[in-house]
PDB file of N, CA and C in Angstrom:
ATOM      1  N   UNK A   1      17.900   1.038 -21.777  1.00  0.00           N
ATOM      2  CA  UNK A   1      17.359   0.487 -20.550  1.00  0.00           C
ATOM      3  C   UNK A   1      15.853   0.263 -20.644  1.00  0.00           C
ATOM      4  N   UNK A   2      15.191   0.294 -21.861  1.00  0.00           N
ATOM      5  CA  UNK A   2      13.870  -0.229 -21.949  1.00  0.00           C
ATOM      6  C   UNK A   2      13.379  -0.823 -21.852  1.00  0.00           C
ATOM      7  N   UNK A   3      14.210  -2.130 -22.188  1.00  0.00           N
ATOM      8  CA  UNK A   3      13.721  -3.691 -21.753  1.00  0.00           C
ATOM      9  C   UNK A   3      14.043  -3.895 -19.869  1.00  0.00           C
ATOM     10  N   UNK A   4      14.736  -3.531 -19.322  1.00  0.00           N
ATOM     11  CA  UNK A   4      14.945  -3.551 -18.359  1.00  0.00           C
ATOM     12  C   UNK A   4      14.336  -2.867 -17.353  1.00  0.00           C
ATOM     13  N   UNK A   5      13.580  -1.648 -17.921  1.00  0.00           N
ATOM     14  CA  UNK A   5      12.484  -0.594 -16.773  1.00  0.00           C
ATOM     15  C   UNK A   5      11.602  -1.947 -17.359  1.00  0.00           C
ATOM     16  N   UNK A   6      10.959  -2.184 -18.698  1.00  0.00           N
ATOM     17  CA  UNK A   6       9.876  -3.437 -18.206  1.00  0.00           C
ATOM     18  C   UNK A   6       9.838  -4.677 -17.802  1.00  0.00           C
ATOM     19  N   UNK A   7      11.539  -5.518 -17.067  1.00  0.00           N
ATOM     20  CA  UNK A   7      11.752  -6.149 -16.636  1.00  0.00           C
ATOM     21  C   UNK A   7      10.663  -5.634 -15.211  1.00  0.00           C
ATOM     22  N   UNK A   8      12.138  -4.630 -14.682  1.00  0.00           N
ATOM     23  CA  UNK A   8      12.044  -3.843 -13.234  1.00  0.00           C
ATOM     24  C   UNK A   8      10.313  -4.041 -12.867  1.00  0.00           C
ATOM     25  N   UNK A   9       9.606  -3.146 -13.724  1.00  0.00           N
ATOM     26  CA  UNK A   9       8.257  -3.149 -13.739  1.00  0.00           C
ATOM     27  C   UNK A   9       7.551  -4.256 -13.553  1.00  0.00           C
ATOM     28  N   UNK A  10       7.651  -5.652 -14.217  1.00  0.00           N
ATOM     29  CA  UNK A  10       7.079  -6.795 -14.187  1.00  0.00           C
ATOM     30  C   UNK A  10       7.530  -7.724 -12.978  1.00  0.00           C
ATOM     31  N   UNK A  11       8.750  -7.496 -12.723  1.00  0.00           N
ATOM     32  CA  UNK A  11       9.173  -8.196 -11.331  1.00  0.00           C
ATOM     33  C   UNK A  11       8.456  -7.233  -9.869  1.00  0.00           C
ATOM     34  N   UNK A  12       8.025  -5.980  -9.666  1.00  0.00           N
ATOM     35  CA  UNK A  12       7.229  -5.296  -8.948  1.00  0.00           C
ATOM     36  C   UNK A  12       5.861  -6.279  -8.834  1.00  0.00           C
ATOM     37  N   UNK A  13       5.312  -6.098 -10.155  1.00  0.00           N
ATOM     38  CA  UNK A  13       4.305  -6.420 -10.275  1.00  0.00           C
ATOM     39  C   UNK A  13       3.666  -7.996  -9.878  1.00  0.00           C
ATOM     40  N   UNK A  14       4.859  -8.873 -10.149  1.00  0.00           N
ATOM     41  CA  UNK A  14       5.042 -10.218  -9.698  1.00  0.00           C
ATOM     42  C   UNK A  14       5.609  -9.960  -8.561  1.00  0.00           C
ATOM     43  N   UNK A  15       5.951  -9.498  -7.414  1.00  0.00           N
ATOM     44  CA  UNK A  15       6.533  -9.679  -6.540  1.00  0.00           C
ATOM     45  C   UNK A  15       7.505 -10.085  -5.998  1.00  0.00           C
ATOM     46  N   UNK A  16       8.452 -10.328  -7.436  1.00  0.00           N
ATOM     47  CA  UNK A  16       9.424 -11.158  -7.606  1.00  0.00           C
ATOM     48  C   UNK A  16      10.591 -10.533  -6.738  1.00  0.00           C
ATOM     49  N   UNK A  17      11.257 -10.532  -5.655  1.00  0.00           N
ATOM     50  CA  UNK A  17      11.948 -10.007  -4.764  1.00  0.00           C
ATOM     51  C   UNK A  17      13.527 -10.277  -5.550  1.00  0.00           C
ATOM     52  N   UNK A  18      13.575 -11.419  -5.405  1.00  0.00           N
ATOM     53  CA  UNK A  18      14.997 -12.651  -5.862  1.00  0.00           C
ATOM     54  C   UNK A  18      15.570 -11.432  -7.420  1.00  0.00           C
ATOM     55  N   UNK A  19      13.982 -11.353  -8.162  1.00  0.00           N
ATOM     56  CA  UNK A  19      14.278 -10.561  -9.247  1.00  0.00           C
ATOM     57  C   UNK A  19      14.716  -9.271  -9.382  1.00  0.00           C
ATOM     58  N   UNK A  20      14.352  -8.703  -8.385  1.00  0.00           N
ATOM     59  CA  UNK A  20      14.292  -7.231  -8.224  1.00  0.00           C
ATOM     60  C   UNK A  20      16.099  -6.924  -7.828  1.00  0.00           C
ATOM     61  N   UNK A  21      16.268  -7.874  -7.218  1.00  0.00           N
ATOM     62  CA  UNK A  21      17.946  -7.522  -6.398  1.00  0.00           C
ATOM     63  C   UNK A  21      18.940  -7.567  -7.775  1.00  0.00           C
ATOM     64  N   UNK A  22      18.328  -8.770  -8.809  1.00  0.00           N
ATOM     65  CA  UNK A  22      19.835  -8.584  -9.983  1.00  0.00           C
ATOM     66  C   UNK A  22      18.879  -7.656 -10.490  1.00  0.00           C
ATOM     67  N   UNK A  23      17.883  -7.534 -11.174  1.00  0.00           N
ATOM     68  CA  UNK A  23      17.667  -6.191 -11.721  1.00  0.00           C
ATOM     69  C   UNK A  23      18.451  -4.924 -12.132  1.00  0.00           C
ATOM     70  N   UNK A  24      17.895  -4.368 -10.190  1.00  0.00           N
ATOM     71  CA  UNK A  24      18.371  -2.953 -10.496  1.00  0.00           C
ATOM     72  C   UNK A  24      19.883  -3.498  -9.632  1.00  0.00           C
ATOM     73  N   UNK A  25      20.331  -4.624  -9.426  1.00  0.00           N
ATOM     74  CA  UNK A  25      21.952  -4.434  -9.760  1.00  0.00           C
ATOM     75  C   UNK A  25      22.723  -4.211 -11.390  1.00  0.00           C
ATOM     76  N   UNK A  26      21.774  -4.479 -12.459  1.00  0.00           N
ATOM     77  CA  UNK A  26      21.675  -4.125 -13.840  1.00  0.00           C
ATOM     78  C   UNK A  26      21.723  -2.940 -13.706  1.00  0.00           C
ATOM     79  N   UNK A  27      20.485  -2.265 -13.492  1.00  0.00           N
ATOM     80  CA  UNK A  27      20.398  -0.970 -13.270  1.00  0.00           C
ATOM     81  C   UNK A  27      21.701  -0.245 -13.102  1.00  0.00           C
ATOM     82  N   UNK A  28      22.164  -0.177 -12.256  1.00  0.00           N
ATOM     83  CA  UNK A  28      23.244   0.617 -11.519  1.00  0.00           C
ATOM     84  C   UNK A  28      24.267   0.462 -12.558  1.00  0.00           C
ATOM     85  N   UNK A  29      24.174  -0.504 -13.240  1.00  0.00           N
ATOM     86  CA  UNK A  29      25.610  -0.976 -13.598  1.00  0.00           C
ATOM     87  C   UNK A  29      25.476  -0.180 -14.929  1.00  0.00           C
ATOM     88  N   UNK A  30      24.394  -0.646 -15.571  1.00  0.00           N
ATOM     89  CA  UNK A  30      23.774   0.777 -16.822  1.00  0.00           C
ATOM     90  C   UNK A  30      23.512   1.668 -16.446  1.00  0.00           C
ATOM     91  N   UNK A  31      23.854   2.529 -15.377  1.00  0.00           N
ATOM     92  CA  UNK A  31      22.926   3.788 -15.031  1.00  0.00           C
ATOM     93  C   UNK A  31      24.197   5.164 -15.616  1.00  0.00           C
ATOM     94  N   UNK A  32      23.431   6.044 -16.310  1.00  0.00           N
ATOM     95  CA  UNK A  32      24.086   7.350 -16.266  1.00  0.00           C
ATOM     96  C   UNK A  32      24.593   8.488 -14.933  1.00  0.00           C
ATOM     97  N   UNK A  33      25.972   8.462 -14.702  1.00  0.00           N
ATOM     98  CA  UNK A  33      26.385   8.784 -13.921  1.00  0.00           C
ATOM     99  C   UNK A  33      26.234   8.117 -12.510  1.00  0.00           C
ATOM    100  N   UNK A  34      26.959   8.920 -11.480  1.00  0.00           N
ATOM    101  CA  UNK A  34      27.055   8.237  -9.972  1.00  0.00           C
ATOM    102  C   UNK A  34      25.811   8.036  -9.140  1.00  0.00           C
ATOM    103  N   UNK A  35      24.757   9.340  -9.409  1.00  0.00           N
ATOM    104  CA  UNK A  35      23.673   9.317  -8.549  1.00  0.00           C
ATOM    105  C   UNK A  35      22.451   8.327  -8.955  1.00  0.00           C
ATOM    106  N   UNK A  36      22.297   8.340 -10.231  1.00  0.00           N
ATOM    107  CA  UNK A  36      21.955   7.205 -11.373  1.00  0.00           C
ATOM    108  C   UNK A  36      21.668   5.855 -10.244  1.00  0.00           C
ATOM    109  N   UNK A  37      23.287   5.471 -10.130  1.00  0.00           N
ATOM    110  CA  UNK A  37      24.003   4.251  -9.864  1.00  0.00           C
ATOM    111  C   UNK A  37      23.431   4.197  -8.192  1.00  0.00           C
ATOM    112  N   UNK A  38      24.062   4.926  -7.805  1.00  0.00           N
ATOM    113  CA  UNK A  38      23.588   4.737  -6.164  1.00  0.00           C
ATOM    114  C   UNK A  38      22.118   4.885  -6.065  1.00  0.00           C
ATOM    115  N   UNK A  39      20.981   5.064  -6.761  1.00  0.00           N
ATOM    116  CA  UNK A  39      19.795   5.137  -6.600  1.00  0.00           C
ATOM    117  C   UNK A  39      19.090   3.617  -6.946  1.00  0.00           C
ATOM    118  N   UNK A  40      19.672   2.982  -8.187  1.00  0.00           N
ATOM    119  CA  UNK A  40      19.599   2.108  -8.418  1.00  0.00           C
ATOM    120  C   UNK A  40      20.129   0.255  -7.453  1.00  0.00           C
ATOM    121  N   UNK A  41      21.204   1.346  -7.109  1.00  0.00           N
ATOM    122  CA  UNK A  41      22.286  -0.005  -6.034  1.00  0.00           C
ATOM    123  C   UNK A  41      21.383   0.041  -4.459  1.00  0.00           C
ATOM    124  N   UNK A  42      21.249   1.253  -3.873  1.00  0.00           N
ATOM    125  CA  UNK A  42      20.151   1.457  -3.085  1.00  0.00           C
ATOM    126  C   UNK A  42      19.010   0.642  -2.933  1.00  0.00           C
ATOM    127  N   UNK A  43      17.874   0.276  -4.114  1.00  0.00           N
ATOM    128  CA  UNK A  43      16.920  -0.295  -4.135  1.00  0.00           C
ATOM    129  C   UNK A  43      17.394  -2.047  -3.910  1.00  0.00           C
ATOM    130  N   UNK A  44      18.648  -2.407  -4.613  1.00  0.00           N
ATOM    131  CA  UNK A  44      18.729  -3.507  -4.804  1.00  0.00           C
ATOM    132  C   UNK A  44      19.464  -4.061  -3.674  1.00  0.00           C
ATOM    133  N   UNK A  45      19.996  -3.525  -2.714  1.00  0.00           N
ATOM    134  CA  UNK A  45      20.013  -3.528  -1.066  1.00  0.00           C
ATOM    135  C   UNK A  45      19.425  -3.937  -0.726  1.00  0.00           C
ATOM    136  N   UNK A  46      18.596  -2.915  -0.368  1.00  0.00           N
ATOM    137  CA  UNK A  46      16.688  -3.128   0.400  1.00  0.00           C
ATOM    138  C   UNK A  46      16.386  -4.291   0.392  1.00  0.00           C
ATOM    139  N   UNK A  47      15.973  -4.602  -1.143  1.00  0.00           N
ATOM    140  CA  UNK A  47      15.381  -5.914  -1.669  1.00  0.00           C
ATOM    141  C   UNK A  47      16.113  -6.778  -1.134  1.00  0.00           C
ATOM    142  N   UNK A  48      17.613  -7.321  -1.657  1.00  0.00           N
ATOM    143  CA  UNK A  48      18.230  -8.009  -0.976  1.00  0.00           C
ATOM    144  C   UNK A  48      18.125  -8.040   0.762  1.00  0.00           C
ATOM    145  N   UNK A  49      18.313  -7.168   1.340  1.00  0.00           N
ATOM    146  CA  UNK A  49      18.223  -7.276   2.585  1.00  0.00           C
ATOM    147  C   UNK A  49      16.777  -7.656   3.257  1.00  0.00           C
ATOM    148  N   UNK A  50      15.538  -7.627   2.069  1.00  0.00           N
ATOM    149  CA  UNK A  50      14.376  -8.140   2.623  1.00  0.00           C
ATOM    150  C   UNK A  50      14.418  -9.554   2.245  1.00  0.00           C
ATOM    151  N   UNK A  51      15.195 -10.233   1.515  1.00  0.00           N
ATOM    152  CA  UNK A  51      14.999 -11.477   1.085  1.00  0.00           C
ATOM    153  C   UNK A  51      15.998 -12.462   1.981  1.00  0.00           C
ATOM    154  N   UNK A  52      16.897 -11.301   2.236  1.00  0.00           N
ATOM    155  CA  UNK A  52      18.360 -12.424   2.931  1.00  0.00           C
ATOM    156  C   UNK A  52      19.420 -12.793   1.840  1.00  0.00           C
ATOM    157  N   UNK A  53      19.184 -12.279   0.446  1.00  0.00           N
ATOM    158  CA  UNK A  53      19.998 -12.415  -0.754  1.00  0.00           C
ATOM    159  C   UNK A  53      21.134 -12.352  -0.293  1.00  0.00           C
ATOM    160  N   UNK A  54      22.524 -13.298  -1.317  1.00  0.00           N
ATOM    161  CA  UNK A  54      23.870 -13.420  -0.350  1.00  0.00           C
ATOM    162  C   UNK A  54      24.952 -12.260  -0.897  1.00  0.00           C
ATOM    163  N   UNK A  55      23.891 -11.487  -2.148  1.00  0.00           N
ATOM    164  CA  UNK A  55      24.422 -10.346  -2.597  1.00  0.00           C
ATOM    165  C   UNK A  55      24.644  -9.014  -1.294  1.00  0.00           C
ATOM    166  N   UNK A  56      23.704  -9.114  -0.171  1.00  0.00           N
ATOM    167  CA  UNK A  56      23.636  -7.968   0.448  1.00  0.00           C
ATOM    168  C   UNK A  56      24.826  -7.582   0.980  1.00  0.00           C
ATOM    169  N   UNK A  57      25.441  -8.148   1.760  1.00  0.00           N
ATOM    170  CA  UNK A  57      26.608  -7.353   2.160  1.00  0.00           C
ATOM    171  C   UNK A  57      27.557  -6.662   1.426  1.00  0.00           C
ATOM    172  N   UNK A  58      27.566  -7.311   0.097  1.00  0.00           N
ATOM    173  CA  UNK A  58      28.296  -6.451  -1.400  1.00  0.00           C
ATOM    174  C   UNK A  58      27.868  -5.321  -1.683  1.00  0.00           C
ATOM    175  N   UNK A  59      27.004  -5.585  -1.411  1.00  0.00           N
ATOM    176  CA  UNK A  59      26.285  -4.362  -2.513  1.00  0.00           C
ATOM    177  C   UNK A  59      26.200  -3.183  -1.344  1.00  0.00           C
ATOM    178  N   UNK A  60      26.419  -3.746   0.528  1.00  0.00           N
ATOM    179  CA  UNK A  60      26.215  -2.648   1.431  1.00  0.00           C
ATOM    180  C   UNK A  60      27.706  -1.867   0.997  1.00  0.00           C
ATOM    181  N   UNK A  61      28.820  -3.237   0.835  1.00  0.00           N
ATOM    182  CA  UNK A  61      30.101  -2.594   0.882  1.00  0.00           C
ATOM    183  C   UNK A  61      30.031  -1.208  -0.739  1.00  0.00           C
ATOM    184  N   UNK A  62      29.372  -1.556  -1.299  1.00  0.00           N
ATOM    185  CA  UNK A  62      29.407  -0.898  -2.380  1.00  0.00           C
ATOM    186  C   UNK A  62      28.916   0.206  -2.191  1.00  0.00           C
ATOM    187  N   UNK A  63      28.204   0.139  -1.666  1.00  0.00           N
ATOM    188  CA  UNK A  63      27.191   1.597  -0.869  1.00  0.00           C
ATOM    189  C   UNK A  63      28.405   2.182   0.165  1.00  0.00           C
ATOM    190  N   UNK A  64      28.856   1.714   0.836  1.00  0.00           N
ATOM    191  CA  UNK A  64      30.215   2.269   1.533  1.00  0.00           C
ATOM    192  C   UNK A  64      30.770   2.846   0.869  1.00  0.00           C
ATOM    193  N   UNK A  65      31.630   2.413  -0.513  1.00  0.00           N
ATOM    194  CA  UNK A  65      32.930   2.657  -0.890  1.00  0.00           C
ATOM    195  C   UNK A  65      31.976   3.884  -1.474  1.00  0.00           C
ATOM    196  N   UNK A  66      31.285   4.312  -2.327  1.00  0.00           N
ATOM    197  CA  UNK A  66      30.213   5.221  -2.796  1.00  0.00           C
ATOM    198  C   UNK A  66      30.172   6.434  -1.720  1.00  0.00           C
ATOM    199  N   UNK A  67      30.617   6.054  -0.598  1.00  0.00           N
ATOM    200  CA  UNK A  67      29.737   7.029   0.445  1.00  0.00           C
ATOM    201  C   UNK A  67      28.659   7.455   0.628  1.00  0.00           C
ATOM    202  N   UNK A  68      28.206   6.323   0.349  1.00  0.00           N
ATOM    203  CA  UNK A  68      26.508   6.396   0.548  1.00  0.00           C
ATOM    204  C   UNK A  68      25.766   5.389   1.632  1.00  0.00           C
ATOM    205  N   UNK A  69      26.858   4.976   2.457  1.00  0.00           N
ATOM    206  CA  UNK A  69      26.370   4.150   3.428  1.00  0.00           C
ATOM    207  C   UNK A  69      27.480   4.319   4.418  1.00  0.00           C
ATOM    208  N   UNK A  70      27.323   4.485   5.679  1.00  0.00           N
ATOM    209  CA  UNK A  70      28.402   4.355   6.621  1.00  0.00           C
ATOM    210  C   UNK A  70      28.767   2.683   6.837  1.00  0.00           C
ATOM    211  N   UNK A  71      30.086   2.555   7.261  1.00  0.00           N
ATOM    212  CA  UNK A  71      29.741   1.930   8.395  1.00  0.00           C
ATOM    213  C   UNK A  71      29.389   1.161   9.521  1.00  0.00           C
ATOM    214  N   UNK A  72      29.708   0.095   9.743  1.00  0.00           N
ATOM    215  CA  UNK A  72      28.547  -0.168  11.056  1.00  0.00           C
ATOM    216  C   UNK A  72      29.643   0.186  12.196  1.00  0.00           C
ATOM    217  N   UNK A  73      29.324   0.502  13.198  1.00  0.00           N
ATOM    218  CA  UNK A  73      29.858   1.168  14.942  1.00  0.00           C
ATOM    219  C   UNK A  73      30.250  -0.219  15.456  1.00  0.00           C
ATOM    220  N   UNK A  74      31.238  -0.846  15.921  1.00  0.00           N
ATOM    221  CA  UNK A  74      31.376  -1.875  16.528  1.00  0.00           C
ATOM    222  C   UNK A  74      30.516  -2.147  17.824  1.00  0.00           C
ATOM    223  N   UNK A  75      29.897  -3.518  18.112  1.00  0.00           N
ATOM    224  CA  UNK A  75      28.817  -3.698  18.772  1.00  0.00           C
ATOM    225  C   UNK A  75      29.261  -2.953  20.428  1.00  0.00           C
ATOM    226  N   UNK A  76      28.361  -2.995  21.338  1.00  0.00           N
ATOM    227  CA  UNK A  76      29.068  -2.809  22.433  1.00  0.00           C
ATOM    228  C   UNK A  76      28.755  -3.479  23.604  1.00  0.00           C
ATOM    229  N   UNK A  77      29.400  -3.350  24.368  1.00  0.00           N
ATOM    230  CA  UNK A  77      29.554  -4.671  25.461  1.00  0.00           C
ATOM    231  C   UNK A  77      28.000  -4.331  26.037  1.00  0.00           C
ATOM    232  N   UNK A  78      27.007  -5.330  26.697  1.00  0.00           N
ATOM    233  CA  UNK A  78      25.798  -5.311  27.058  1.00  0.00           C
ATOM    234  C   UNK A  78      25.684  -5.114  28.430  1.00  0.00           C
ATOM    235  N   UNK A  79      25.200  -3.868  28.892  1.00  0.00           N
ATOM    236  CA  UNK A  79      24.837  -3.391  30.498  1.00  0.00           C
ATOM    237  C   UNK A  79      24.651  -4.726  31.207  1.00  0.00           C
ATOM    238  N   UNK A  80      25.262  -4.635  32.259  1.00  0.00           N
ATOM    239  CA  UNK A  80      25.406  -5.415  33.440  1.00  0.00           C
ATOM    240  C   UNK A  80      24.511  -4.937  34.797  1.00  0.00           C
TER     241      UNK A  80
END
């Protein structure tokens, strides 16, 4: 994962958002063990979810099935 922490690193550094989401979806996917993985899938959420990436809801469901994300509560009807 060497070339890829100085990917990770250089897309920070560029600000590269778009980059950061397949990244550390790399990440995760190379990562040693589960916590590894969900630390890695975690970041690439975020990112996605700051960009609007069409990866995000995958990667939330992935965080679900993980148990590392609930969830969402079905909306509820709006006070009258």
């Amino acid at each position: 994962m060497i070339g890829l922490d100085r990917d990770l690193l250089a897309a920070h550094a560029a600000g590269d958002l778009g980059a950061l989401v397949t990244l550390y979806q790399q990440a995760a996917a190379q990562a040693d063990g589960a916590e590894g993985a969900a630390f890695y899938l975690t970041h690439a959420h975020v990112f996605a979810l700051e960009t609007g990436h069409p990866d995000a809801p995958a990667l939330r469901q992935q965080l679900v099935a993980q148990g590392r994300e609930s969830t969402l509560p079905p909306p509820r009807a709006p006070f009258r």
